[in-house]
C-alpha atoms as a PDB file:
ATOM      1  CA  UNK A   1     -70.929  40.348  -4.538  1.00  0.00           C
ATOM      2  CA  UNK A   2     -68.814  43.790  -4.592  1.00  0.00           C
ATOM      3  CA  UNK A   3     -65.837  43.613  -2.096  1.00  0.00           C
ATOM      4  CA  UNK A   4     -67.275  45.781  -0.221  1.00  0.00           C
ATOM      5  CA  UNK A   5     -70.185  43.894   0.914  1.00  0.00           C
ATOM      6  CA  UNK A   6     -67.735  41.266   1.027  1.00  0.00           C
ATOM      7  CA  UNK A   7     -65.506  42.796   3.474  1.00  0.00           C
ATOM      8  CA  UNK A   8     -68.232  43.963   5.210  1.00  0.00           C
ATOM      9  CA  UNK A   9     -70.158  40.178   5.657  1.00  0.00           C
ATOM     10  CA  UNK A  10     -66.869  39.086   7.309  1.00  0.00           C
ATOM     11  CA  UNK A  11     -66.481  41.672   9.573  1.00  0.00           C
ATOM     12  CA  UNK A  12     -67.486  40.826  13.059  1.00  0.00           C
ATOM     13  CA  UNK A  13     -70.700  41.871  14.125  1.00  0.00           C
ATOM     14  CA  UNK A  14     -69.193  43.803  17.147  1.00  0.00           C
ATOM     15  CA  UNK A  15     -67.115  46.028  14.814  1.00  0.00           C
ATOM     16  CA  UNK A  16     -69.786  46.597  12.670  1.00  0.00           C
ATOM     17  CA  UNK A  17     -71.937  47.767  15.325  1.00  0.00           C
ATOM     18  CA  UNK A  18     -69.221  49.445  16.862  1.00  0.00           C
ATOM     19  CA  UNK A  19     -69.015  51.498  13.693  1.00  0.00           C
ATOM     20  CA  UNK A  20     -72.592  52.678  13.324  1.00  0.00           C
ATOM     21  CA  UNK A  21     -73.059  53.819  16.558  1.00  0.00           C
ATOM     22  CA  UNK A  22     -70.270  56.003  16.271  1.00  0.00           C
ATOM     23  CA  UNK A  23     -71.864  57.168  12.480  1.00  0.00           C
ATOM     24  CA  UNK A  24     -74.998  57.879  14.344  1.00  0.00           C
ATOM     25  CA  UNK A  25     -74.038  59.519  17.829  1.00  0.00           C
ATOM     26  CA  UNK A  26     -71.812  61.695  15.211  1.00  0.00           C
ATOM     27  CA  UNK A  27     -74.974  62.595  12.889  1.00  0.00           C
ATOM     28  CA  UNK A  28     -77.256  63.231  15.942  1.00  0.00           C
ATOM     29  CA  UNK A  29     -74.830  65.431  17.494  1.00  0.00           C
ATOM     30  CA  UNK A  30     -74.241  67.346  14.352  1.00  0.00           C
ATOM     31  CA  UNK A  31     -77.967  67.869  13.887  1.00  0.00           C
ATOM     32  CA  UNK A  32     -79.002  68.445  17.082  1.00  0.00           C
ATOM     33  CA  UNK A  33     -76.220  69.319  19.556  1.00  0.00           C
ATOM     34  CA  UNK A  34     -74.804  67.181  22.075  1.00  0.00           C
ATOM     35  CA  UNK A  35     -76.527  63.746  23.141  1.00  0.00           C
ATOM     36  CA  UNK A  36     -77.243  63.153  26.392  1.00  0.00           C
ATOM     37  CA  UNK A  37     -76.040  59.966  28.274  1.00  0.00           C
ATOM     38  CA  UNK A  38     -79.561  58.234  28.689  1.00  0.00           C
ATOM     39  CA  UNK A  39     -80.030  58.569  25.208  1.00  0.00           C
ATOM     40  CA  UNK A  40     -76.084  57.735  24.357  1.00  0.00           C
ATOM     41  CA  UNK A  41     -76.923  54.931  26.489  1.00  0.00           C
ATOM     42  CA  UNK A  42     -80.135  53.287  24.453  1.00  0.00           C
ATOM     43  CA  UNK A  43     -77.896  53.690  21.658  1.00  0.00           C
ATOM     44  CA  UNK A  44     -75.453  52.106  22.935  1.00  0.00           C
ATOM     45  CA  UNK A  45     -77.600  49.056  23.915  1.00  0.00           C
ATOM     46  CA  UNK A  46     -78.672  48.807  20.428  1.00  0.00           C
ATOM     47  CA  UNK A  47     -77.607  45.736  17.990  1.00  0.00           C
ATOM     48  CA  UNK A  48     -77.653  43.662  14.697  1.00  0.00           C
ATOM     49  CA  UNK A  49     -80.809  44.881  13.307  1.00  0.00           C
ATOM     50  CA  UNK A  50     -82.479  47.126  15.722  1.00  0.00           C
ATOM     51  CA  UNK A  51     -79.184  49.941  15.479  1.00  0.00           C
ATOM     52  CA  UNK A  52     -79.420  49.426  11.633  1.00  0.00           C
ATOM     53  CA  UNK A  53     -83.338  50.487  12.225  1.00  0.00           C
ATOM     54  CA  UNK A  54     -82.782  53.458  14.315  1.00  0.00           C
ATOM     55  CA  UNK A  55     -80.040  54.522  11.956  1.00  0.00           C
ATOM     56  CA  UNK A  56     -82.175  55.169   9.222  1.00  0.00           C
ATOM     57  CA  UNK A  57     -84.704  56.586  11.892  1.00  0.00           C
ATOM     58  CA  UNK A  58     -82.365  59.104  12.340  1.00  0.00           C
ATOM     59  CA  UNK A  59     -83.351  60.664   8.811  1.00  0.00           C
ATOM     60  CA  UNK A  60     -86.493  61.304  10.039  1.00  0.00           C
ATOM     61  CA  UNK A  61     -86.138  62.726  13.761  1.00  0.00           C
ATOM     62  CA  UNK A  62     -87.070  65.953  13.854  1.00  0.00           C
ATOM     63  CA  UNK A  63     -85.174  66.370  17.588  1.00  0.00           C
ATOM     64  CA  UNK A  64     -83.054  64.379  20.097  1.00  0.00           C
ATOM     65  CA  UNK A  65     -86.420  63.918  21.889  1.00  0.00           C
ATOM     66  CA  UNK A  66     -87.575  61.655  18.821  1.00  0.00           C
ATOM     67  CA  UNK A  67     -84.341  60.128  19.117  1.00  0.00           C
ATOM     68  CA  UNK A  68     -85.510  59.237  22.983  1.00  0.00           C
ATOM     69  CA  UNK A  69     -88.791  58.079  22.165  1.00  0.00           C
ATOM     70  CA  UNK A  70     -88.011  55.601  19.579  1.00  0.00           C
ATOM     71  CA  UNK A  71     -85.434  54.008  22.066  1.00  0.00           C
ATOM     72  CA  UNK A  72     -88.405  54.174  24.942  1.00  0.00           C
ATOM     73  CA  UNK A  73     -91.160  52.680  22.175  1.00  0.00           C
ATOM     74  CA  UNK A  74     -88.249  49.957  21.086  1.00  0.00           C
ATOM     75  CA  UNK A  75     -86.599  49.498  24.433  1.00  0.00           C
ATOM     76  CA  UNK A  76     -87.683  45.888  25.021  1.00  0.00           C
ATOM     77  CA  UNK A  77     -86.247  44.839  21.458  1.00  0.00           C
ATOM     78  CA  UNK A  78     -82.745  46.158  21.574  1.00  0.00           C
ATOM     79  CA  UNK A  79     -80.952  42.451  21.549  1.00  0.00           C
ATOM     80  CA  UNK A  80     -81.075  40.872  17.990  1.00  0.00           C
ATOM     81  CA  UNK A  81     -79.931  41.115  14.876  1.00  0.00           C
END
């Protein structure tokens, strides 16, 4: 395994998280302007594997109102990972 999928296995999951939500609020706001604190919120909420979904999402939102929708249509799976 390459030490940096090393480093990154051992790395709490909180920091990890931590890290791509920041990676994503920054891309979303680059893209599309400022993000809005419902939406900052959802993203907030998300973990584990559900974040690392809506981070590649991101590729493919065409708006911060596709942003919203996935968190609405994914809402009751945030937790998990």
């Amino acid at each position: 395994m390459p030490l940096d999928e090393q480093f990154l296995e051992e790395l709490p999951n909180s920091f990890r998280d931590a890290g791509q939500r920041h990676l994503i609020l920054r891309q979303l706001c680059k893209r599309f302007g400022e993000v809005g604190p419902g939406l900052h919120a959802r993203i907030k909420a998300l973990e584990g594997r559900r974040l690392a979904e809506f981070g590649l999402n991101v590729l493919e939102f065409t708006s911060l109102d596709d942003a919203a929708r996935w968190g609405d249509a994914n809402a009751s799976q945030t937790r998990g990972g």
